[in-house]
PDB file of N, CA and C in Angstrom:
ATOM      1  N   UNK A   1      88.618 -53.557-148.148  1.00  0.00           N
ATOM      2  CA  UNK A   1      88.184 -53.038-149.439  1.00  0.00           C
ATOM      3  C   UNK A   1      87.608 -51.646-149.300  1.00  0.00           C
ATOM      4  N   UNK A   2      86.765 -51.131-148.645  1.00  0.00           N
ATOM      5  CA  UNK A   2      86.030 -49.856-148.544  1.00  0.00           C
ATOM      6  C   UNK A   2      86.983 -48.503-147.917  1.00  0.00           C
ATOM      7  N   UNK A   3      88.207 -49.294-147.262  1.00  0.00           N
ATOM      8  CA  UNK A   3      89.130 -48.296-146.421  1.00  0.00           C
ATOM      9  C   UNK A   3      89.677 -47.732-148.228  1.00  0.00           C
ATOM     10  N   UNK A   4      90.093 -48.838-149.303  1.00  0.00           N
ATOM     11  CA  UNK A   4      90.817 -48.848-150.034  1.00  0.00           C
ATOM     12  C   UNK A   4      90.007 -47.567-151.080  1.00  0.00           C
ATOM     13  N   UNK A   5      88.590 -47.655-151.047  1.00  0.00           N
ATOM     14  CA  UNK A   5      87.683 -47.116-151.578  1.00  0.00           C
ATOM     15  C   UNK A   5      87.740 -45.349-151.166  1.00  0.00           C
ATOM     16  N   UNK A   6      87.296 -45.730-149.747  1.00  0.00           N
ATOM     17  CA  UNK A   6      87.575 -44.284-148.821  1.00  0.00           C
ATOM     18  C   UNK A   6      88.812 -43.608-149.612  1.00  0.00           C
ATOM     19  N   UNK A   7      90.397 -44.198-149.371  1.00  0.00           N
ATOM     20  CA  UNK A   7      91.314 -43.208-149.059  1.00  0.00           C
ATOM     21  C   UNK A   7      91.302 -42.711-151.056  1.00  0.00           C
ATOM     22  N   UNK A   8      91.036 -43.755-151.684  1.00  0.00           N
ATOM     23  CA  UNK A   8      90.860 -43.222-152.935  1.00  0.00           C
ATOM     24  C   UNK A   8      90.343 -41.859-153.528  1.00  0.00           C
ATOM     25  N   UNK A   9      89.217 -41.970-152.792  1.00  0.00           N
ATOM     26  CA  UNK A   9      88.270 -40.538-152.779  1.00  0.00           C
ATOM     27  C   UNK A   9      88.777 -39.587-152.054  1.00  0.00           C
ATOM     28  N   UNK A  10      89.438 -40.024-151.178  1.00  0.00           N
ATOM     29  CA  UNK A  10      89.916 -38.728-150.524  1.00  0.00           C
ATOM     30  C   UNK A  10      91.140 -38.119-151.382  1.00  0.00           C
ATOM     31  N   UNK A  11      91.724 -39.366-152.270  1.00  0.00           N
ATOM     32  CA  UNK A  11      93.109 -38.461-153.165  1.00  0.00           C
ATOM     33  C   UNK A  11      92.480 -37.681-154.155  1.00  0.00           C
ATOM     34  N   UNK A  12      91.033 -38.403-154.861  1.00  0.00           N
ATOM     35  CA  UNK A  12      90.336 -37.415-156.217  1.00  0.00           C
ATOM     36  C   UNK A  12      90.499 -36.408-155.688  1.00  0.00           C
ATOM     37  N   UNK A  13      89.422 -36.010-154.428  1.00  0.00           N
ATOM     38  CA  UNK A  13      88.890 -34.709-153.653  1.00  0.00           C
ATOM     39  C   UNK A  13      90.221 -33.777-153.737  1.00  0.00           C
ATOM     40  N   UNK A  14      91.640 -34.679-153.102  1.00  0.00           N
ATOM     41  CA  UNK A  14      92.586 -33.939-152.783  1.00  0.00           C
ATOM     42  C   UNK A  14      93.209 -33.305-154.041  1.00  0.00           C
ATOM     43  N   UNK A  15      93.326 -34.177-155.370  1.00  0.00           N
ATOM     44  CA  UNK A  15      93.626 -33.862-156.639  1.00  0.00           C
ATOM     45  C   UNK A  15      93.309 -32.787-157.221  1.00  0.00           C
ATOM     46  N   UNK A  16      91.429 -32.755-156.972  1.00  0.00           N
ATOM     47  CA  UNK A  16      91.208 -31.750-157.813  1.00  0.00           C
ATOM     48  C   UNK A  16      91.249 -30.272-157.060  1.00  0.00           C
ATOM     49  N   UNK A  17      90.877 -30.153-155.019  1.00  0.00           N
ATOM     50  CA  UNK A  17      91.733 -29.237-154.946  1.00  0.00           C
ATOM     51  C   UNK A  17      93.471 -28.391-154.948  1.00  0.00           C
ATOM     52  N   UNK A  18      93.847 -29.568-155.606  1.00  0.00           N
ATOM     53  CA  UNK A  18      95.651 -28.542-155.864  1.00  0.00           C
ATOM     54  C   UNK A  18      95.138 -28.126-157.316  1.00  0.00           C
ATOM     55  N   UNK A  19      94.217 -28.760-158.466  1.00  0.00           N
ATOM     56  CA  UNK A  19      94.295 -28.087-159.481  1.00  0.00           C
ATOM     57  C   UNK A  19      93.281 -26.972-159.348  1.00  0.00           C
ATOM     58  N   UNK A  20      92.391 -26.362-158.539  1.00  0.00           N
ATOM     59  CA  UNK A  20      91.697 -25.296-158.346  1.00  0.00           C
ATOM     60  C   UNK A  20      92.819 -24.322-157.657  1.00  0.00           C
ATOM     61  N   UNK A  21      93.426 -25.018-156.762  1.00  0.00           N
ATOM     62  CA  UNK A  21      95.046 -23.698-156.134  1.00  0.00           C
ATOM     63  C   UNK A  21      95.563 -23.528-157.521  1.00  0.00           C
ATOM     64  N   UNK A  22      96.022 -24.261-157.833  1.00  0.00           N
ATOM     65  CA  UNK A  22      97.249 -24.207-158.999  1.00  0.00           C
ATOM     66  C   UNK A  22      96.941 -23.152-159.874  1.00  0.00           C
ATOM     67  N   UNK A  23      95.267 -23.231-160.618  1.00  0.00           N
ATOM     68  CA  UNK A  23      94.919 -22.236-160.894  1.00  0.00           C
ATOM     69  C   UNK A  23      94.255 -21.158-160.914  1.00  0.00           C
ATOM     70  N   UNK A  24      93.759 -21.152-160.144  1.00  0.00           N
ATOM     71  CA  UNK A  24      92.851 -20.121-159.117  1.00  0.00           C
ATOM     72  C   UNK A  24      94.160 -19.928-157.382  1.00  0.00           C
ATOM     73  N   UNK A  25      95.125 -19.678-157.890  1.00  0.00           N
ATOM     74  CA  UNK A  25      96.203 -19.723-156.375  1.00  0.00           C
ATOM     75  C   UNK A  25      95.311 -18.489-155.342  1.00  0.00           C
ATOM     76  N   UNK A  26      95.430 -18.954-153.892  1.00  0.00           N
ATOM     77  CA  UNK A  26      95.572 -17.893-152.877  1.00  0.00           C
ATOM     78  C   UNK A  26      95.672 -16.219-153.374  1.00  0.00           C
ATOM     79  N   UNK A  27      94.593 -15.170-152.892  1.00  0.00           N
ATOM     80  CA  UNK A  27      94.888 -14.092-153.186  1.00  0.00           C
ATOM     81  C   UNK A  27      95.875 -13.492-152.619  1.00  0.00           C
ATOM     82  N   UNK A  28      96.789 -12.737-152.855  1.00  0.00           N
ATOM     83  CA  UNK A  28      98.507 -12.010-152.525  1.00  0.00           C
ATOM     84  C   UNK A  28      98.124 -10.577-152.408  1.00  0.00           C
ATOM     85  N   UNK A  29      98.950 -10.626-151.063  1.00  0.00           N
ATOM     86  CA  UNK A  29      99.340  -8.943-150.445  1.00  0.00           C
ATOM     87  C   UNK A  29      99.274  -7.771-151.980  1.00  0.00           C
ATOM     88  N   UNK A  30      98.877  -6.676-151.948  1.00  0.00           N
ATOM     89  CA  UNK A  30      99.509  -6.303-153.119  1.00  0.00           C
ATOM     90  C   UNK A  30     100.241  -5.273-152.284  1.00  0.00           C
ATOM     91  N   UNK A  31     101.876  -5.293-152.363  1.00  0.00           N
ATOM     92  CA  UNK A  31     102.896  -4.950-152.287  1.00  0.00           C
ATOM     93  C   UNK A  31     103.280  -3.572-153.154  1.00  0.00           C
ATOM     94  N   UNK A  32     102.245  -3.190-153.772  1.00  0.00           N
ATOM     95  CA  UNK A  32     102.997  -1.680-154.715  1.00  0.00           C
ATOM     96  C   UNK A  32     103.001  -0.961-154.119  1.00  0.00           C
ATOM     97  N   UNK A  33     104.071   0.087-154.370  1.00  0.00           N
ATOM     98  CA  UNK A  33     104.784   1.092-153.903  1.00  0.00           C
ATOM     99  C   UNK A  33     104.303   2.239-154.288  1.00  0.00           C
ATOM    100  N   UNK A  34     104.004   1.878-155.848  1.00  0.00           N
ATOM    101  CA  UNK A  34     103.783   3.374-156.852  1.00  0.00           C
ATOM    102  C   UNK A  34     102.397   3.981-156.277  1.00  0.00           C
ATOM    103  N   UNK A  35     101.961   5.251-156.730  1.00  0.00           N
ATOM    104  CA  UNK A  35     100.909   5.698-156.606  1.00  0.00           C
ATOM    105  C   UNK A  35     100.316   5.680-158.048  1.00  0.00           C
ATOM    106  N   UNK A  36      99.022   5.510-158.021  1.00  0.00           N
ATOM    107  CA  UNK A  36      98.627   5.618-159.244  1.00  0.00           C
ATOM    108  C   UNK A  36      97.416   7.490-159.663  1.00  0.00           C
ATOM    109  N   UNK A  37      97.152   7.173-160.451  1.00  0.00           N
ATOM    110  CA  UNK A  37      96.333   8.378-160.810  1.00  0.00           C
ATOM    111  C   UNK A  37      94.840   7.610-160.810  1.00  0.00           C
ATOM    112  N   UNK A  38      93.767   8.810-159.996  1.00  0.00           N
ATOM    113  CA  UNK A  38      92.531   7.926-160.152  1.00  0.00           C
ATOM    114  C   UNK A  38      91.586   8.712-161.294  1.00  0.00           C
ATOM    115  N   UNK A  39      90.475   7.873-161.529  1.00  0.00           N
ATOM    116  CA  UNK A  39      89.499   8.773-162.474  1.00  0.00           C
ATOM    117  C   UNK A  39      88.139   8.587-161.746  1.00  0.00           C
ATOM    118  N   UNK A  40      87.492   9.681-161.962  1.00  0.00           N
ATOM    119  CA  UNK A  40      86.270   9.131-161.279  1.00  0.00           C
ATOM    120  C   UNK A  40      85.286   8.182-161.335  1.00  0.00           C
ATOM    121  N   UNK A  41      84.649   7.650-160.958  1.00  0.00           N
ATOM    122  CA  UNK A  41      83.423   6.668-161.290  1.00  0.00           C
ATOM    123  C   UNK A  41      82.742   6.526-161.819  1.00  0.00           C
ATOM    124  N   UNK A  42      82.298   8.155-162.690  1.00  0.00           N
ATOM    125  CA  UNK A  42      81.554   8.813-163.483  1.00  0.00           C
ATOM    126  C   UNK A  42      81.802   8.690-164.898  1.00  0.00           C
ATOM    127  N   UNK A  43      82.939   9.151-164.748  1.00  0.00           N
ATOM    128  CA  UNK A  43      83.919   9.227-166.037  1.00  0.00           C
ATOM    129  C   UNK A  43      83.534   8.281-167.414  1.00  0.00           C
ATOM    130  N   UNK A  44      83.192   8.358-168.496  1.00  0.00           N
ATOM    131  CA  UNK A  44      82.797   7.552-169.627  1.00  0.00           C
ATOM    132  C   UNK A  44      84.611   7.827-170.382  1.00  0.00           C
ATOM    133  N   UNK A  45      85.181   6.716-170.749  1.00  0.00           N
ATOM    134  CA  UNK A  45      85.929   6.379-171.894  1.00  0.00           C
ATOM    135  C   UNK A  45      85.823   6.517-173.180  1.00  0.00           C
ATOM    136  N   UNK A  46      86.813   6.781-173.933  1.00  0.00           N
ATOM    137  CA  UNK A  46      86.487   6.927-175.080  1.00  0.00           C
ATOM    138  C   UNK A  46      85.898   6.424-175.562  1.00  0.00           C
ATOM    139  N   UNK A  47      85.731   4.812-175.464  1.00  0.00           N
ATOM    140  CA  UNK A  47      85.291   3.472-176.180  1.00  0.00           C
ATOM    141  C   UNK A  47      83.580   3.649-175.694  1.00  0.00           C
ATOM    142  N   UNK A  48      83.693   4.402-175.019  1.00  0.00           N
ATOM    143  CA  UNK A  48      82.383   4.489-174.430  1.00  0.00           C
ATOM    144  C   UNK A  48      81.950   3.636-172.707  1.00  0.00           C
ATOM    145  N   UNK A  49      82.762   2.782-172.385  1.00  0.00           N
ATOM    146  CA  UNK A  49      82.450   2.514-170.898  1.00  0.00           C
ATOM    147  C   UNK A  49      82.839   2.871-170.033  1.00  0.00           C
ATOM    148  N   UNK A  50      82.068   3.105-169.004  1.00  0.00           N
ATOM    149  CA  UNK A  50      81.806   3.597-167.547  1.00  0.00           C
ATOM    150  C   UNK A  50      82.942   3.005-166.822  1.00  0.00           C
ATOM    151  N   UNK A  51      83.987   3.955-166.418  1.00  0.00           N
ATOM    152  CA  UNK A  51      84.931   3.519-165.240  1.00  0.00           C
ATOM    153  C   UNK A  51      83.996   2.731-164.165  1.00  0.00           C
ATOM    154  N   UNK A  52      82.631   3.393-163.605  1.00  0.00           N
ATOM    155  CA  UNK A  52      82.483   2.305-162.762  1.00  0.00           C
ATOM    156  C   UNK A  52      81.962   0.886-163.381  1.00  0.00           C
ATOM    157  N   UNK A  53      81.513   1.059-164.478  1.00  0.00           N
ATOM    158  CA  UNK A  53      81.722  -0.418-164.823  1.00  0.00           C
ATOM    159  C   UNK A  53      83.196  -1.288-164.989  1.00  0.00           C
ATOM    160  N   UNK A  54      83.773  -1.065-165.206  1.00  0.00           N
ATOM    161  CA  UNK A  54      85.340  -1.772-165.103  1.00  0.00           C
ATOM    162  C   UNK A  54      85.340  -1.619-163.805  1.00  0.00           C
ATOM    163  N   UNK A  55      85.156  -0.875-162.799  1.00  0.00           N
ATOM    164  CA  UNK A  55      85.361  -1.122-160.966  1.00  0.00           C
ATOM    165  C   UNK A  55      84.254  -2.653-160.670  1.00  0.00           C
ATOM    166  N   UNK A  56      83.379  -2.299-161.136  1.00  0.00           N
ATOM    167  CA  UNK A  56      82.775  -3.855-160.867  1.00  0.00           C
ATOM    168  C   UNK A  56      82.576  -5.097-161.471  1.00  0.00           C
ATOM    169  N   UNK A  57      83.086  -5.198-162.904  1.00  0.00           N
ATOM    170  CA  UNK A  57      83.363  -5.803-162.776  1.00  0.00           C
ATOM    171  C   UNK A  57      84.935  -6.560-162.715  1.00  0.00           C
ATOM    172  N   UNK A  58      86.111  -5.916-162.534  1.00  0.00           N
ATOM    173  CA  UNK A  58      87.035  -6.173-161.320  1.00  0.00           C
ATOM    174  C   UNK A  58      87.013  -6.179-160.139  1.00  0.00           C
ATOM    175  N   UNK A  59      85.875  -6.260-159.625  1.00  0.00           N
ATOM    176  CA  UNK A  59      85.306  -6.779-158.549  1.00  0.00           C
ATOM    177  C   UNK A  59      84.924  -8.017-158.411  1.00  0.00           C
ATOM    178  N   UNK A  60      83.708  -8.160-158.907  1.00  0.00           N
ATOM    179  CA  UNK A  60      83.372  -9.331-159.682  1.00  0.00           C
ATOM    180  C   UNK A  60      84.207 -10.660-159.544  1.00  0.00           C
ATOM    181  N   UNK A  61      85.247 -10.267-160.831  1.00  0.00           N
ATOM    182  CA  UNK A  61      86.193 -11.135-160.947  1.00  0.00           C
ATOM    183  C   UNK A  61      86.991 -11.485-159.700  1.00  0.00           C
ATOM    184  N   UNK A  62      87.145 -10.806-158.775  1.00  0.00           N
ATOM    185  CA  UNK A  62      88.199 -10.977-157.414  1.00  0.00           C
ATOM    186  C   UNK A  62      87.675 -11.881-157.008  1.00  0.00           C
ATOM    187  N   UNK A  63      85.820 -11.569-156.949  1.00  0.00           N
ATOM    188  CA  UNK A  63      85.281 -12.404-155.889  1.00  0.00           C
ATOM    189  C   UNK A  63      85.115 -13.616-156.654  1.00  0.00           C
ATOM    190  N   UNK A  64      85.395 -13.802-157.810  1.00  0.00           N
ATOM    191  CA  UNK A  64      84.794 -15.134-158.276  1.00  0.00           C
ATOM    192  C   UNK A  64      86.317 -16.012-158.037  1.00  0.00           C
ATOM    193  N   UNK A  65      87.529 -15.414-157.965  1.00  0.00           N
ATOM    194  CA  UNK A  65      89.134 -15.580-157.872  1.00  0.00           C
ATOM    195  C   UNK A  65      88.808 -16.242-156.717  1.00  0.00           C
ATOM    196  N   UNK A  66      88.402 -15.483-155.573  1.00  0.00           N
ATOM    197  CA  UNK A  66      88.411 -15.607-154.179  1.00  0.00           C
ATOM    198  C   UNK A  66      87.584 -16.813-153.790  1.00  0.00           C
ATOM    199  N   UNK A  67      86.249 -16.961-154.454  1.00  0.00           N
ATOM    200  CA  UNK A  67      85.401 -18.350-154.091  1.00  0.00           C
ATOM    201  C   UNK A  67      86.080 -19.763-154.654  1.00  0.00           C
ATOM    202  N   UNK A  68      86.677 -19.434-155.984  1.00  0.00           N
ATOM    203  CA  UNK A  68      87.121 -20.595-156.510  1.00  0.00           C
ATOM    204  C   UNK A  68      88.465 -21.458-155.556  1.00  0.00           C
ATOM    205  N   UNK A  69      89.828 -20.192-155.337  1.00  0.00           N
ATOM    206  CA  UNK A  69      90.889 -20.652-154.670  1.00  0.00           C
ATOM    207  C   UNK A  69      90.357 -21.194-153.519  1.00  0.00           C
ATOM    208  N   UNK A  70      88.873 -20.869-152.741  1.00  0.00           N
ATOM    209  CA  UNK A  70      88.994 -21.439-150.796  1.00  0.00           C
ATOM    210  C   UNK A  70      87.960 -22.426-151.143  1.00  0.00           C
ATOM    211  N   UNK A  71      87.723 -22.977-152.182  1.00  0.00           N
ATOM    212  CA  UNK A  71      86.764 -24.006-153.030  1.00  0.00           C
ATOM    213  C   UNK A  71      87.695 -25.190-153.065  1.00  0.00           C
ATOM    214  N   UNK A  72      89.264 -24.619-153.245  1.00  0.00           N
ATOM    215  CA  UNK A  72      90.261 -25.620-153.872  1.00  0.00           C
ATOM    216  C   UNK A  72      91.101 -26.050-152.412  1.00  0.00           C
ATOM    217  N   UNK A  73      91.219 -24.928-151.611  1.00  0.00           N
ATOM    218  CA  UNK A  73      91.845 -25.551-149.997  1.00  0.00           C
ATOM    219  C   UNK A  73      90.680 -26.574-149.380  1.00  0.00           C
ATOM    220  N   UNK A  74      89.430 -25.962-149.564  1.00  0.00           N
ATOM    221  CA  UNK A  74      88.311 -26.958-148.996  1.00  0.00           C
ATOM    222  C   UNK A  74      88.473 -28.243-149.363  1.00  0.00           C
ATOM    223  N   UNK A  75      88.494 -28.080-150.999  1.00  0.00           N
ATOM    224  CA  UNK A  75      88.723 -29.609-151.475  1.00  0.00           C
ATOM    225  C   UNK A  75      89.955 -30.544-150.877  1.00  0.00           C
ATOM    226  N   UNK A  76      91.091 -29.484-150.517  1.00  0.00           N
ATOM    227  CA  UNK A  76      92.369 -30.224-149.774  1.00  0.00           C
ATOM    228  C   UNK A  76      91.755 -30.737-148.635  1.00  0.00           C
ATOM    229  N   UNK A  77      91.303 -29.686-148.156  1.00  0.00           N
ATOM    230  CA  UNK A  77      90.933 -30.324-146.422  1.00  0.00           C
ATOM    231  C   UNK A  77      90.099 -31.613-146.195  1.00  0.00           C
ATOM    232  N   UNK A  78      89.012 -31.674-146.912  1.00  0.00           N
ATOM    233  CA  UNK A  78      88.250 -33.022-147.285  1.00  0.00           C
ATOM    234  C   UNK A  78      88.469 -33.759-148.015  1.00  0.00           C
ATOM    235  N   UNK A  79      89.315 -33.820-148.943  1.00  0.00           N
ATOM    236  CA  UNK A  79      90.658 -34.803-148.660  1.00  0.00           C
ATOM    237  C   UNK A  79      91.310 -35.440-148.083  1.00  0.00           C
ATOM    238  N   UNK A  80      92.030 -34.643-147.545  1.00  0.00           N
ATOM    239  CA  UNK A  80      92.710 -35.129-146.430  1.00  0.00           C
ATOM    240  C   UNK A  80      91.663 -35.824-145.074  1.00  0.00           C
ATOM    241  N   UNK A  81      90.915 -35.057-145.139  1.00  0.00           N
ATOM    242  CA  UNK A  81      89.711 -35.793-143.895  1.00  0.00           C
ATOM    243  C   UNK A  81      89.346 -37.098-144.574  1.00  0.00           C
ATOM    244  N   UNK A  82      88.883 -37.201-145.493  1.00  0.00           N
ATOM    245  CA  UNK A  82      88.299 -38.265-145.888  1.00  0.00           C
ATOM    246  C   UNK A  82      89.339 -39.768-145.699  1.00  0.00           C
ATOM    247  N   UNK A  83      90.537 -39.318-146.153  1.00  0.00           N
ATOM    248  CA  UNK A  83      92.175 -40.400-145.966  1.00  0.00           C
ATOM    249  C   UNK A  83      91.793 -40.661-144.943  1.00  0.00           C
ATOM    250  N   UNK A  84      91.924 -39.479-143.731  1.00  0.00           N
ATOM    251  CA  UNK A  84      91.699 -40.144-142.479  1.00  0.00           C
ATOM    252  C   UNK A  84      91.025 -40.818-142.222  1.00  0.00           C
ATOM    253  N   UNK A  85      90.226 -40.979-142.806  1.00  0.00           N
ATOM    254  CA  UNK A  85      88.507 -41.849-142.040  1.00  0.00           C
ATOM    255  C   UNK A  85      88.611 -42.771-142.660  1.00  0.00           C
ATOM    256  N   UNK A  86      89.331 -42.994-144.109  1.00  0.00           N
ATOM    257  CA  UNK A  86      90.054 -44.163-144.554  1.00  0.00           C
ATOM    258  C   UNK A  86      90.768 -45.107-143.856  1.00  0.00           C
ATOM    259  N   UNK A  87      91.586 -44.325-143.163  1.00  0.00           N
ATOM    260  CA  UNK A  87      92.768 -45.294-142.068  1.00  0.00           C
ATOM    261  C   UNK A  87      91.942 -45.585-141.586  1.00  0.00           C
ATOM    262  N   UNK A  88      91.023 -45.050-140.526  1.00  0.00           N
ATOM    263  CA  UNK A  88      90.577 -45.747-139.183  1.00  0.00           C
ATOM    264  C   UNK A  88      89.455 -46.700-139.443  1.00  0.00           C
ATOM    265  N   UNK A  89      88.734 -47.034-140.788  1.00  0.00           N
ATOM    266  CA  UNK A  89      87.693 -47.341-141.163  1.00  0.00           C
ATOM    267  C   UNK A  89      88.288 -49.389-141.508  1.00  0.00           C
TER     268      UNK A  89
END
Protein backbone atom coordinates (compact mmCIF):
# COMPACT_ATOMS: atom_id res chain seq x y z
CA UNK A 1 0.00 0.00 0.00
CA UNK A 2 2.52 2.92 0.85
CA UNK A 3 4.90 1.83 -2.26
CA UNK A 4 1.38 2.45 -4.12
CA UNK A 5 1.14 5.82 -2.17
CA UNK A 6 4.94 6.73 -2.77
CA UNK A 7 5.00 6.14 -6.63
CA UNK A 8 1.68 8.18 -6.78
CA UNK A 9 3.34 11.25 -5.46
CA UNK A 10 6.07 10.89 -7.32
CA UNK A 11 3.69 11.05 -10.72
CA UNK A 12 1.77 14.47 -9.06
CA UNK A 13 5.44 15.93 -8.42
CA UNK A 14 6.31 14.58 -11.95
CA UNK A 15 2.94 16.07 -13.50
CA UNK A 16 3.16 19.27 -12.30
CA UNK A 17 6.85 19.61 -13.34
CA UNK A 18 6.11 18.98 -17.30
CA UNK A 19 3.31 21.63 -16.79
CA UNK A 20 5.88 24.32 -15.35
CA UNK A 21 8.34 23.11 -18.69
CA UNK A 22 5.45 23.19 -20.91
CA UNK A 23 4.97 26.59 -19.85
CA UNK A 24 7.71 28.22 -18.53
CA UNK A 25 10.03 25.83 -21.32
CA UNK A 26 14.01 25.82 -20.95
CA UNK A 27 15.69 29.19 -21.86
CA UNK A 28 17.03 29.00 -25.86
CA UNK A 29 20.29 30.03 -27.50
CA UNK A 30 19.29 33.29 -29.09
CA UNK A 31 20.43 32.54 -32.57
CA UNK A 32 19.96 36.20 -34.30
CA UNK A 33 21.91 37.22 -36.88
CA UNK A 34 20.57 40.82 -37.30
CA UNK A 35 22.15 43.68 -35.56
CA UNK A 36 20.00 45.83 -33.85
CA UNK A 37 20.19 49.66 -33.07
CA UNK A 38 20.82 50.56 -29.35
CA UNK A 39 19.45 53.58 -27.26
CA UNK A 40 20.90 54.61 -24.29
CA UNK A 41 19.87 53.88 -20.75
CA UNK A 42 19.18 57.36 -20.21
CA UNK A 43 17.01 57.94 -22.90
CA UNK A 44 13.16 58.83 -21.76
CA UNK A 45 10.38 57.73 -24.48
CA UNK A 46 7.86 59.46 -25.68
CA UNK A 47 5.28 57.80 -23.40
CA UNK A 48 7.51 58.94 -20.90
CA UNK A 49 9.57 55.69 -19.67
CA UNK A 50 13.05 55.18 -19.01
CA UNK A 51 14.78 52.72 -21.47
CA UNK A 52 16.49 51.59 -18.41
CA UNK A 53 13.41 50.79 -16.96
CA UNK A 54 12.23 48.39 -19.76
CA UNK A 55 16.13 46.89 -19.42
CA UNK A 56 15.04 45.79 -15.99
CA UNK A 57 12.38 44.96 -16.04
CA UNK A 58 13.18 42.47 -19.02
CA UNK A 59 15.40 41.37 -16.80
CA UNK A 60 13.29 40.74 -14.21
CA UNK A 61 11.09 38.79 -16.26
CA UNK A 62 14.08 36.39 -17.62
CA UNK A 63 14.90 35.75 -14.19
CA UNK A 64 11.51 34.99 -13.03
CA UNK A 65 11.32 32.66 -16.74
CA UNK A 66 14.55 31.16 -15.53
CA UNK A 67 13.48 30.23 -11.71
CA UNK A 68 10.14 28.95 -12.75
CA UNK A 69 11.43 26.47 -15.88
CA UNK A 70 14.52 24.78 -13.28
CA UNK A 71 11.47 24.78 -10.58
CA UNK A 72 9.69 22.50 -13.25
CA UNK A 73 12.95 20.04 -14.14
CA UNK A 74 13.37 19.92 -10.23
CA UNK A 75 9.88 18.89 -9.94
CA UNK A 76 10.78 16.10 -12.76
CA UNK A 77 13.73 15.00 -10.92
CA UNK A 78 11.83 14.43 -7.56
CA UNK A 79 9.58 12.72 -9.25
CA UNK A 80 11.19 10.55 -10.66
CA UNK A 81 13.27 10.05 -7.30
CA UNK A 82 10.42 9.68 -5.35
CA UNK A 83 9.01 6.47 -8.05
CA UNK A 84 12.18 5.18 -7.20
CA UNK A 85 11.95 4.97 -3.57
CA UNK A 86 8.51 3.75 -4.44
CA UNK A 87 9.89 0.56 -6.10
CA UNK A 88 12.32 -0.28 -3.50
CA UNK A 89 10.02 0.63 -0.55
Amino acid sequence: MASHVVNSIGLILGMMGVILIFVWGPPQPNFDESVGLAIEEATVLVDGTKVADIIAEQKRLKRRHEIRSRAGLGLIFVGFLVQLLGVWV
